[in-house]
PDB file of N, CA and C in Angstrom:
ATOM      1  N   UNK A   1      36.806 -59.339 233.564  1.00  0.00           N
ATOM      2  CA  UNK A   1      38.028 -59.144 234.299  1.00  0.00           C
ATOM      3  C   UNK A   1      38.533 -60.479 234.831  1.00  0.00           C
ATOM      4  N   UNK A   2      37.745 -61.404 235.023  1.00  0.00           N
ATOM      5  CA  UNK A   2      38.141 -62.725 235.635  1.00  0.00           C
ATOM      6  C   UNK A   2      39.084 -63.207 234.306  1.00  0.00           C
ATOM      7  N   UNK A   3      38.464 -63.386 233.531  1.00  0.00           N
ATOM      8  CA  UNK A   3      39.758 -63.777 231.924  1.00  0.00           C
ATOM      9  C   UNK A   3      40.564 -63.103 232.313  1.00  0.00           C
ATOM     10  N   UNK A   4      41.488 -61.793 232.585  1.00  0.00           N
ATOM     11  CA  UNK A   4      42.091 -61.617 232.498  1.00  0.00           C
ATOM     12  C   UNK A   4      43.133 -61.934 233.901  1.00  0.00           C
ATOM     13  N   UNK A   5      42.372 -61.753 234.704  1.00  0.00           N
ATOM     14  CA  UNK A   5      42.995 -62.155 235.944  1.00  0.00           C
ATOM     15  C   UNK A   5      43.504 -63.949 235.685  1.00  0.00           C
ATOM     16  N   UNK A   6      42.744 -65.017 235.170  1.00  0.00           N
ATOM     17  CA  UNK A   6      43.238 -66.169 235.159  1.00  0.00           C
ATOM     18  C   UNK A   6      44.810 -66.075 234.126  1.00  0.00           C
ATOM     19  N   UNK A   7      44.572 -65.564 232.556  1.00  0.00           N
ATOM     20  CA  UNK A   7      45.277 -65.553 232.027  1.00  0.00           C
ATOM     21  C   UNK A   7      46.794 -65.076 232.573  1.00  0.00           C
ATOM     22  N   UNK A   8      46.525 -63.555 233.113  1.00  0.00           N
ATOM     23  CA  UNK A   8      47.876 -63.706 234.209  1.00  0.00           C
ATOM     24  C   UNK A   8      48.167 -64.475 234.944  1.00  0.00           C
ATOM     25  N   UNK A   9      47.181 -65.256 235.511  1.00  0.00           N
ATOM     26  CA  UNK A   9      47.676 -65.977 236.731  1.00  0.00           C
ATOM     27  C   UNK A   9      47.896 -65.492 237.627  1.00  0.00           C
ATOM     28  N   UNK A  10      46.788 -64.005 238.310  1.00  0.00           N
ATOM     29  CA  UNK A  10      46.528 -63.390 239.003  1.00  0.00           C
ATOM     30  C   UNK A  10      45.379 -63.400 239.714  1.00  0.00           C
ATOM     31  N   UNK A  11      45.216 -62.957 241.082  1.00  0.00           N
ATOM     32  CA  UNK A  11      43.711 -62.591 241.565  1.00  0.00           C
ATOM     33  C   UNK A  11      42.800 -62.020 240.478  1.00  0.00           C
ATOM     34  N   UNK A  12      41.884 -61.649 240.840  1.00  0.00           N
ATOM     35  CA  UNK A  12      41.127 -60.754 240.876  1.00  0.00           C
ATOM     36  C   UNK A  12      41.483 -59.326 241.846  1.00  0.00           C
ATOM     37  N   UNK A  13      41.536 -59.400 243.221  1.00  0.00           N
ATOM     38  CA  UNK A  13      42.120 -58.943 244.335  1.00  0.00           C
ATOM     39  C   UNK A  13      43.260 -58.304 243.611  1.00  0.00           C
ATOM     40  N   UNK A  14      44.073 -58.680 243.127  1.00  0.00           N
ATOM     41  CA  UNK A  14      45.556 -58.250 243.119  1.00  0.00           C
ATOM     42  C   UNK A  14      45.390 -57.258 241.606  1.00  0.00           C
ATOM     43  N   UNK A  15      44.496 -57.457 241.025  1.00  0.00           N
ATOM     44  CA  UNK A  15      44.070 -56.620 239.736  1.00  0.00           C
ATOM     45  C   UNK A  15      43.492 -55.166 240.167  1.00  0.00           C
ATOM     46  N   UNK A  16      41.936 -55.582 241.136  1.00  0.00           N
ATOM     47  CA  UNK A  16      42.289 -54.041 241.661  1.00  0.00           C
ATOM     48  C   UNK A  16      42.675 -53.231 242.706  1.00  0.00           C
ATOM     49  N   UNK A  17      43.855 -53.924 243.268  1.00  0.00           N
ATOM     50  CA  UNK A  17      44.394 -53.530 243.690  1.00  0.00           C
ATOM     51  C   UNK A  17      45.685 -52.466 242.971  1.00  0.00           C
ATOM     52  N   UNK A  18      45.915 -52.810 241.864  1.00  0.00           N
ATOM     53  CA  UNK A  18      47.220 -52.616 240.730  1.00  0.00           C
ATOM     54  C   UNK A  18      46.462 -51.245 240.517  1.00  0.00           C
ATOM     55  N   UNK A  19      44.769 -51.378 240.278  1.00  0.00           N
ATOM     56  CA  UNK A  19      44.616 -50.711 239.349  1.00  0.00           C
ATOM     57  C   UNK A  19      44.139 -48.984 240.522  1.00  0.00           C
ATOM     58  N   UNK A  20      43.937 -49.440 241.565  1.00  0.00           N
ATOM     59  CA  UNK A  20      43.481 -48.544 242.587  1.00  0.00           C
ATOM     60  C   UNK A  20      44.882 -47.959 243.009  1.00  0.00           C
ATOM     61  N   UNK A  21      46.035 -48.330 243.350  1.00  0.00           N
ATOM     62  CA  UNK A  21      47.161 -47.826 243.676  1.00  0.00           C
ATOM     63  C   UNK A  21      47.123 -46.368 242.416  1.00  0.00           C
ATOM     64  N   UNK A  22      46.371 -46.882 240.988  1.00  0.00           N
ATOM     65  CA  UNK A  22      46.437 -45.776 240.204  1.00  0.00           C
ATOM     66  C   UNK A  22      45.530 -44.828 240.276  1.00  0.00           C
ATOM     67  N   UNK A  23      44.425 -45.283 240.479  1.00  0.00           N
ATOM     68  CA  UNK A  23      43.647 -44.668 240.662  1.00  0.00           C
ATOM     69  C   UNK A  23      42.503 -44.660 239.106  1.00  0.00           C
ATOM     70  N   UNK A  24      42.594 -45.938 239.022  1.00  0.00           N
ATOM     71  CA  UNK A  24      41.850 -46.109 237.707  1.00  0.00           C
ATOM     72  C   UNK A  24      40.874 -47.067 237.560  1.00  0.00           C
ATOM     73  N   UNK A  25      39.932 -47.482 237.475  1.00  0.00           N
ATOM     74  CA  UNK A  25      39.234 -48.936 237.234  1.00  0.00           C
ATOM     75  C   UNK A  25      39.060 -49.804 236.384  1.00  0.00           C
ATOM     76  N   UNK A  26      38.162 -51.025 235.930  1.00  0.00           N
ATOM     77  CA  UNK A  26      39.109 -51.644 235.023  1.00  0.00           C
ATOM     78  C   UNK A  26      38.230 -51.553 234.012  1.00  0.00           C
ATOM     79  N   UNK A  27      36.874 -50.768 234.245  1.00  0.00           N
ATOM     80  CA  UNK A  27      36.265 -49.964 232.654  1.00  0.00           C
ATOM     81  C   UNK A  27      37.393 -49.307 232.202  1.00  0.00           C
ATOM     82  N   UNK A  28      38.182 -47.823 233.272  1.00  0.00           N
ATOM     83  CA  UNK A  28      38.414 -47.192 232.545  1.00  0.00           C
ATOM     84  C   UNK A  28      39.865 -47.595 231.862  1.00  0.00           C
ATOM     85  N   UNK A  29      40.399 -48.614 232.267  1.00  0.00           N
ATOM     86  CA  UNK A  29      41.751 -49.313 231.756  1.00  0.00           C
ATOM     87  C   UNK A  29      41.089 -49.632 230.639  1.00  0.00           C
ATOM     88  N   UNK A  30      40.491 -50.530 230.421  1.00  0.00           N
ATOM     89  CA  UNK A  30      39.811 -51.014 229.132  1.00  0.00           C
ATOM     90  C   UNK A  30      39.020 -49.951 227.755  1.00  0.00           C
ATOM     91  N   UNK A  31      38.200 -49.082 228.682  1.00  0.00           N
ATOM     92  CA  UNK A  31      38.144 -47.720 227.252  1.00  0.00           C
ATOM     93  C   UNK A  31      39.270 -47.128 226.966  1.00  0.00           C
ATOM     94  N   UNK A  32      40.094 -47.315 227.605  1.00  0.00           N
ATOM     95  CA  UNK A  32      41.509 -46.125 227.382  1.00  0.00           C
ATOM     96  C   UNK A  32      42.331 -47.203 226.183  1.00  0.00           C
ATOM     97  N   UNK A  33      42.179 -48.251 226.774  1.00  0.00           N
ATOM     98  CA  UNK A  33      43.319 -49.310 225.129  1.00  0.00           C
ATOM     99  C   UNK A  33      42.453 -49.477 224.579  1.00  0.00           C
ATOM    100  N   UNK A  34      40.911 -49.572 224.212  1.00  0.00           N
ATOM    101  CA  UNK A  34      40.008 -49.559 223.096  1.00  0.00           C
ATOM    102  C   UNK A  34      40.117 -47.801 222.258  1.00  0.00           C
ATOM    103  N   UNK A  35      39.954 -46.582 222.991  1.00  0.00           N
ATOM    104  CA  UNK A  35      40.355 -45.720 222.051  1.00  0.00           C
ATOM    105  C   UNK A  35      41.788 -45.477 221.635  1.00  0.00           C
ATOM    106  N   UNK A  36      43.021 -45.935 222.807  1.00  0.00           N
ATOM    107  CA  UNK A  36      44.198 -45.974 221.623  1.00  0.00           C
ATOM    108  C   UNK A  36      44.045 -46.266 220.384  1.00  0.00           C
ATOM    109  N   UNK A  37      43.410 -47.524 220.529  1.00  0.00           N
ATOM    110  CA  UNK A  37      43.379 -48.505 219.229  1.00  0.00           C
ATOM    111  C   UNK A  37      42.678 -48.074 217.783  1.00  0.00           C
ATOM    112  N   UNK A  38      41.549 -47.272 218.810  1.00  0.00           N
ATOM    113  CA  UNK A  38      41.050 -47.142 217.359  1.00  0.00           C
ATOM    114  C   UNK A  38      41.750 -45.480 216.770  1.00  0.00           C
ATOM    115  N   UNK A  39      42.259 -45.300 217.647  1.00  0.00           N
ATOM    116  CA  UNK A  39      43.299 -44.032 217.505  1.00  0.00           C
ATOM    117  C   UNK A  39      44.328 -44.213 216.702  1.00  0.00           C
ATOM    118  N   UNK A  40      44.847 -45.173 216.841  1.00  0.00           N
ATOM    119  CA  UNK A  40      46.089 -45.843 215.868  1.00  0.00           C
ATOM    120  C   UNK A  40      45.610 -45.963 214.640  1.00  0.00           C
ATOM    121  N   UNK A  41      44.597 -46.693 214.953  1.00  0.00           N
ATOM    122  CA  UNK A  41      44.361 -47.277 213.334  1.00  0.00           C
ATOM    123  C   UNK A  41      43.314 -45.969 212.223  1.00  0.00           C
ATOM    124  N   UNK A  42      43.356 -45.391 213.296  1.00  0.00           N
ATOM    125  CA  UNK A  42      42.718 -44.021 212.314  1.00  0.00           C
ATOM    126  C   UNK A  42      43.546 -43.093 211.587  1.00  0.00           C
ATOM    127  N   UNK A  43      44.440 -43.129 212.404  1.00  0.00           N
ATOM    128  CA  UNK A  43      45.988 -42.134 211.874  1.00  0.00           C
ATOM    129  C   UNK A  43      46.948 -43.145 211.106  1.00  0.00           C
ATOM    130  N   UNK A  44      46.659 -44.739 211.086  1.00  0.00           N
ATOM    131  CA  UNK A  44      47.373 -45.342 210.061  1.00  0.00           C
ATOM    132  C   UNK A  44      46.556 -45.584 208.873  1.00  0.00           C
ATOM    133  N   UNK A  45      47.415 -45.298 208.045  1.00  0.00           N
ATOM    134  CA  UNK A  45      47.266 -45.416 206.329  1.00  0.00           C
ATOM    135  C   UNK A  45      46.950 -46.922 205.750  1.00  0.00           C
ATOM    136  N   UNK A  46      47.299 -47.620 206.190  1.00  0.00           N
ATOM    137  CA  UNK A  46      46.767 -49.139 206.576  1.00  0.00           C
ATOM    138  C   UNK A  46      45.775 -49.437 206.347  1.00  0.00           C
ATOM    139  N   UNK A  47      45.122 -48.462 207.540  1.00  0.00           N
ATOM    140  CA  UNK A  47      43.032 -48.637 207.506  1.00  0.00           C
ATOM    141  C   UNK A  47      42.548 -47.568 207.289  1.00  0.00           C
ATOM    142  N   UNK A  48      43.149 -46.831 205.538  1.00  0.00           N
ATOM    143  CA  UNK A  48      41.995 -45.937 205.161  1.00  0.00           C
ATOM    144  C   UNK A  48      40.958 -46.546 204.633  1.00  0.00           C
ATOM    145  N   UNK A  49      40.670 -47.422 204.278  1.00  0.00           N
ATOM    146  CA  UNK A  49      39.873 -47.899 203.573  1.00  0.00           C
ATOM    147  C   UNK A  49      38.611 -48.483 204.679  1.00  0.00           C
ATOM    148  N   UNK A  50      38.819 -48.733 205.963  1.00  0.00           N
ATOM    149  CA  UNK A  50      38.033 -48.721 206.955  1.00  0.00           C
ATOM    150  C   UNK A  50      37.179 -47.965 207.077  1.00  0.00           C
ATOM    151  N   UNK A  51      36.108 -48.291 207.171  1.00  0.00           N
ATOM    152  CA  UNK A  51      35.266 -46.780 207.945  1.00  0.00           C
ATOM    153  C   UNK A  51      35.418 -46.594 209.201  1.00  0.00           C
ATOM    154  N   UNK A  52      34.837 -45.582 209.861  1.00  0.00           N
ATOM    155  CA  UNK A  52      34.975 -45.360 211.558  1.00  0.00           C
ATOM    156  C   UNK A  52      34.134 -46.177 212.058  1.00  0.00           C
ATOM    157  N   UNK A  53      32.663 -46.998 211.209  1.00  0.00           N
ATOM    158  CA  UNK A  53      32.314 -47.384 212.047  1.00  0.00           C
ATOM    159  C   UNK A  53      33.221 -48.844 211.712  1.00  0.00           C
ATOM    160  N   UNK A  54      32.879 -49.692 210.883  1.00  0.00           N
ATOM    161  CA  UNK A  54      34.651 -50.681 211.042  1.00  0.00           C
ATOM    162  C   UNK A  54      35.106 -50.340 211.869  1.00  0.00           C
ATOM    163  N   UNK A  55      36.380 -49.357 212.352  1.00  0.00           N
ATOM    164  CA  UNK A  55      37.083 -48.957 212.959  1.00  0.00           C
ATOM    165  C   UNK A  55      36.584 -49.380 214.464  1.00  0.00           C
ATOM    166  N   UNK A  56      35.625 -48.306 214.567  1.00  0.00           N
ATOM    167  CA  UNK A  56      34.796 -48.530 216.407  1.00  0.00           C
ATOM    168  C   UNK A  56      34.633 -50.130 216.544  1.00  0.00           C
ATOM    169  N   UNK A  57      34.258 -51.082 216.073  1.00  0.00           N
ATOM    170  CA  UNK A  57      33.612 -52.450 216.190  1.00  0.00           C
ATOM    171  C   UNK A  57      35.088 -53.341 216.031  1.00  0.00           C
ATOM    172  N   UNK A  58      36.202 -52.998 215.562  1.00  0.00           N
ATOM    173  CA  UNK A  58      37.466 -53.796 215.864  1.00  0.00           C
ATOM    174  C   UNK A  58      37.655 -53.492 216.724  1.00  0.00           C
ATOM    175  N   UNK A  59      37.582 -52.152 217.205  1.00  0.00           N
ATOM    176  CA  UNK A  59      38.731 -52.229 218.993  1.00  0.00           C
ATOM    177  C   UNK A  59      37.645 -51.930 220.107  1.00  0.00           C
ATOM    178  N   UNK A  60      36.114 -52.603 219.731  1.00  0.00           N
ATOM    179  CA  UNK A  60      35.791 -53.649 221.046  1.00  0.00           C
ATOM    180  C   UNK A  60      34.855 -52.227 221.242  1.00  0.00           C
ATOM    181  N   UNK A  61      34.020 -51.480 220.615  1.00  0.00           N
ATOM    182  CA  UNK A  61      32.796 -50.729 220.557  1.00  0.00           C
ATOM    183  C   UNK A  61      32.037 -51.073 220.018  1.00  0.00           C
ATOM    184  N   UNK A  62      30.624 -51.638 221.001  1.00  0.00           N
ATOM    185  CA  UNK A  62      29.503 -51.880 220.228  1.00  0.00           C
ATOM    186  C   UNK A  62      28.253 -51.079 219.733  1.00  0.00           C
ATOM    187  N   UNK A  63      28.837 -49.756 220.551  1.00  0.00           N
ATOM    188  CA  UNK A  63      27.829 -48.750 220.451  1.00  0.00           C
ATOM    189  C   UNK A  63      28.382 -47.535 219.668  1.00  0.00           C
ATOM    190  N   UNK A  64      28.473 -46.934 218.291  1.00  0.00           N
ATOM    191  CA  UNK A  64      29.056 -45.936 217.514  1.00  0.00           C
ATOM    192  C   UNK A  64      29.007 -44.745 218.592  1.00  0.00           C
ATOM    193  N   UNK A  65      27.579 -44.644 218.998  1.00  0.00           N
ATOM    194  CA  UNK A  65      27.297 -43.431 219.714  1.00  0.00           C
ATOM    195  C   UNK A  65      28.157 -43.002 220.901  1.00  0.00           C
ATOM    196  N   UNK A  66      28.516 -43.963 221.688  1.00  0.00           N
ATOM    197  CA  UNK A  66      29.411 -44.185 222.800  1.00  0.00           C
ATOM    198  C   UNK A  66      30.604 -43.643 222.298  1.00  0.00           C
ATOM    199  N   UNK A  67      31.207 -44.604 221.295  1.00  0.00           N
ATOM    200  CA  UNK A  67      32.410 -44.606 220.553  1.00  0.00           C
ATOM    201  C   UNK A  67      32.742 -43.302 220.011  1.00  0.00           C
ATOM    202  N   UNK A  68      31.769 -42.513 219.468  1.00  0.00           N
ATOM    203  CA  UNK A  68      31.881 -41.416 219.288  1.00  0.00           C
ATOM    204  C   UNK A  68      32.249 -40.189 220.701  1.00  0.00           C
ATOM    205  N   UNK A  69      31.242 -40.209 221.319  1.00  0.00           N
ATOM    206  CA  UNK A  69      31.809 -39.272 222.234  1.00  0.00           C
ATOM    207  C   UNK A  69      32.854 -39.614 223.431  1.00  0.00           C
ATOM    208  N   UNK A  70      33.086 -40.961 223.727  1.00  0.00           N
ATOM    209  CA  UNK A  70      34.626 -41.156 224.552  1.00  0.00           C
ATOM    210  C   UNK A  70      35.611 -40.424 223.924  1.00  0.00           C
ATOM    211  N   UNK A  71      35.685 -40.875 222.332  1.00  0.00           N
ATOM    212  CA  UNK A  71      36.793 -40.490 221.774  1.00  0.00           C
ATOM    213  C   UNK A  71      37.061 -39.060 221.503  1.00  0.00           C
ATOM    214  N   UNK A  72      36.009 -38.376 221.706  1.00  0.00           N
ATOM    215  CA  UNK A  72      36.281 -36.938 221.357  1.00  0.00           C
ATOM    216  C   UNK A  72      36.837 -36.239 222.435  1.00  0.00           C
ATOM    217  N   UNK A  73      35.927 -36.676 223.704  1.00  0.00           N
ATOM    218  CA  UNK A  73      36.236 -36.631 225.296  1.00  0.00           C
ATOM    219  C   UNK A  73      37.774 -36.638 225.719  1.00  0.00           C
ATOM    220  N   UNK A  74      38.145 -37.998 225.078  1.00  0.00           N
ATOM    221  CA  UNK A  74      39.822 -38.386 225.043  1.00  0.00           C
ATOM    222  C   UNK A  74      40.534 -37.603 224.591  1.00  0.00           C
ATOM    223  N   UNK A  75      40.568 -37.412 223.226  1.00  0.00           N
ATOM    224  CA  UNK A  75      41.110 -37.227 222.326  1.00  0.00           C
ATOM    225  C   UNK A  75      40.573 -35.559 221.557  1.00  0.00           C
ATOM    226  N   UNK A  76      39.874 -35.038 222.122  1.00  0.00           N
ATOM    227  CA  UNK A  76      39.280 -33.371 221.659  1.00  0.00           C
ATOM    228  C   UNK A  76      39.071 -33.429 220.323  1.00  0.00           C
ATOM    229  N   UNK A  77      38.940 -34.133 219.605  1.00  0.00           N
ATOM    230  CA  UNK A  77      38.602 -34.299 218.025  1.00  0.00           C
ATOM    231  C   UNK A  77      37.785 -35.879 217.931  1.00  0.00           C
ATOM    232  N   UNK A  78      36.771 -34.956 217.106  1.00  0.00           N
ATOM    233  CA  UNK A  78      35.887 -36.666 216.373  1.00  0.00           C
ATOM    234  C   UNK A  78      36.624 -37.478 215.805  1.00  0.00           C
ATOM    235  N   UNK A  79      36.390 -39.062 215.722  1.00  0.00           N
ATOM    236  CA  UNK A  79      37.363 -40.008 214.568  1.00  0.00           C
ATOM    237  C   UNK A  79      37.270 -39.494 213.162  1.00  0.00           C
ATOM    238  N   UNK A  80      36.510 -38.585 212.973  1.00  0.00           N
ATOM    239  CA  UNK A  80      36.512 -37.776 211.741  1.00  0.00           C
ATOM    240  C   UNK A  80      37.328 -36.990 211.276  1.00  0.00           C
ATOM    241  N   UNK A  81      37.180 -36.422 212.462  1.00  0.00           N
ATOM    242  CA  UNK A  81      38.721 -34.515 212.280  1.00  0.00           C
ATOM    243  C   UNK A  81      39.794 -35.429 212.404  1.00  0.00           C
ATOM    244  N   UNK A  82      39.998 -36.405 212.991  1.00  0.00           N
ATOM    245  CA  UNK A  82      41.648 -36.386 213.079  1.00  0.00           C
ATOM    246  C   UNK A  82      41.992 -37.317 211.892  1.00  0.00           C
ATOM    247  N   UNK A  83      41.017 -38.784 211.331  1.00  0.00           N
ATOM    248  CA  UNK A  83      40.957 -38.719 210.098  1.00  0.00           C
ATOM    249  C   UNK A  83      41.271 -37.858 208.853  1.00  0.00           C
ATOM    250  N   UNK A  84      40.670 -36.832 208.403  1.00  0.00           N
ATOM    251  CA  UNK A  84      40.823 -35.713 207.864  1.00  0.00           C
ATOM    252  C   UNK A  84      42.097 -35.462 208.095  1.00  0.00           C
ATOM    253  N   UNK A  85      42.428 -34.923 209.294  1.00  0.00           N
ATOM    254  CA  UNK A  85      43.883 -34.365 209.504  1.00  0.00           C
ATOM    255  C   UNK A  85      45.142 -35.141 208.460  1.00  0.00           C
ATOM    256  N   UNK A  86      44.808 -36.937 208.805  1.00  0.00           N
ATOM    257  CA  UNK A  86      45.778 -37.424 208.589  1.00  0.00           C
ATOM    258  C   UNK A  86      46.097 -36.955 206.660  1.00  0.00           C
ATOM    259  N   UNK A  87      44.643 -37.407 206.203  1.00  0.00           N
ATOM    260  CA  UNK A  87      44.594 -37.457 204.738  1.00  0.00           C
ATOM    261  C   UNK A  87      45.565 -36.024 204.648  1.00  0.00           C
ATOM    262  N   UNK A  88      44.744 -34.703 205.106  1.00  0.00           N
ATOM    263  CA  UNK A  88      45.502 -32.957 205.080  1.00  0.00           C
ATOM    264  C   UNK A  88      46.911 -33.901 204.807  1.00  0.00           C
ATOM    265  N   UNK A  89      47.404 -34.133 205.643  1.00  0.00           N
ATOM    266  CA  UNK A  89      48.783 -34.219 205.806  1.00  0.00           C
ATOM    267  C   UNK A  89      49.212 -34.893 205.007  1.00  0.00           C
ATOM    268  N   UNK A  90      48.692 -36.132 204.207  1.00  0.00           N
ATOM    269  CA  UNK A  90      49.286 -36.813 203.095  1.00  0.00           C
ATOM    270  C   UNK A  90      49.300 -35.419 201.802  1.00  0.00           C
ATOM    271  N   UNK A  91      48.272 -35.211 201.878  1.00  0.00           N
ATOM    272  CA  UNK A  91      48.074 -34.271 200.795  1.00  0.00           C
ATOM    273  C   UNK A  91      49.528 -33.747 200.288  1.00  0.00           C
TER     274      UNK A  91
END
């Protein structure tokens, strides 16, 4: 969090502060744009050729197992089913 706080050219302080007015912390800011990501790139046609685990290890998961159940948690479907879905739908 300090990288990111310098790069703004922000506290630390003033980060969670931003992030407490929401009521969020800055794990959970950070798992939430790591499963967008790998959310995006699962439903884009782009990176079929990716696997999920590829997939998990670009947007900053080092653990599949983890990666697996946030995202289902998030998102109510494995990177699998909604995978699948997309292909269904090309079909």
């Amino acid at each position: 969090m300090t990288q990111v706080a310098l790069r703004q050219g922000v506290t630390l302080r003033y980060i969670h502060k931003m992030l407490e007015a929401e009521g969020r912390t800055f794990s959970e800011l950070v798992l939430g744009a790591r499963l967008a990501r790998a959310h995006r790139m699962l439903t884009d046609s782009r990176f079929a050729s990716l696997s999920i685990t590829e997939i998990a290890f670009a947007s900053g998961f080092g653990d599949l197992s983890h990666f697996d159940h946030a995202f289902r948690r998030r998102f109510g479907a494995t990177p699998s089913e909604v995978r699948h879905k997309l292909r269904d739908q090309d079909e």
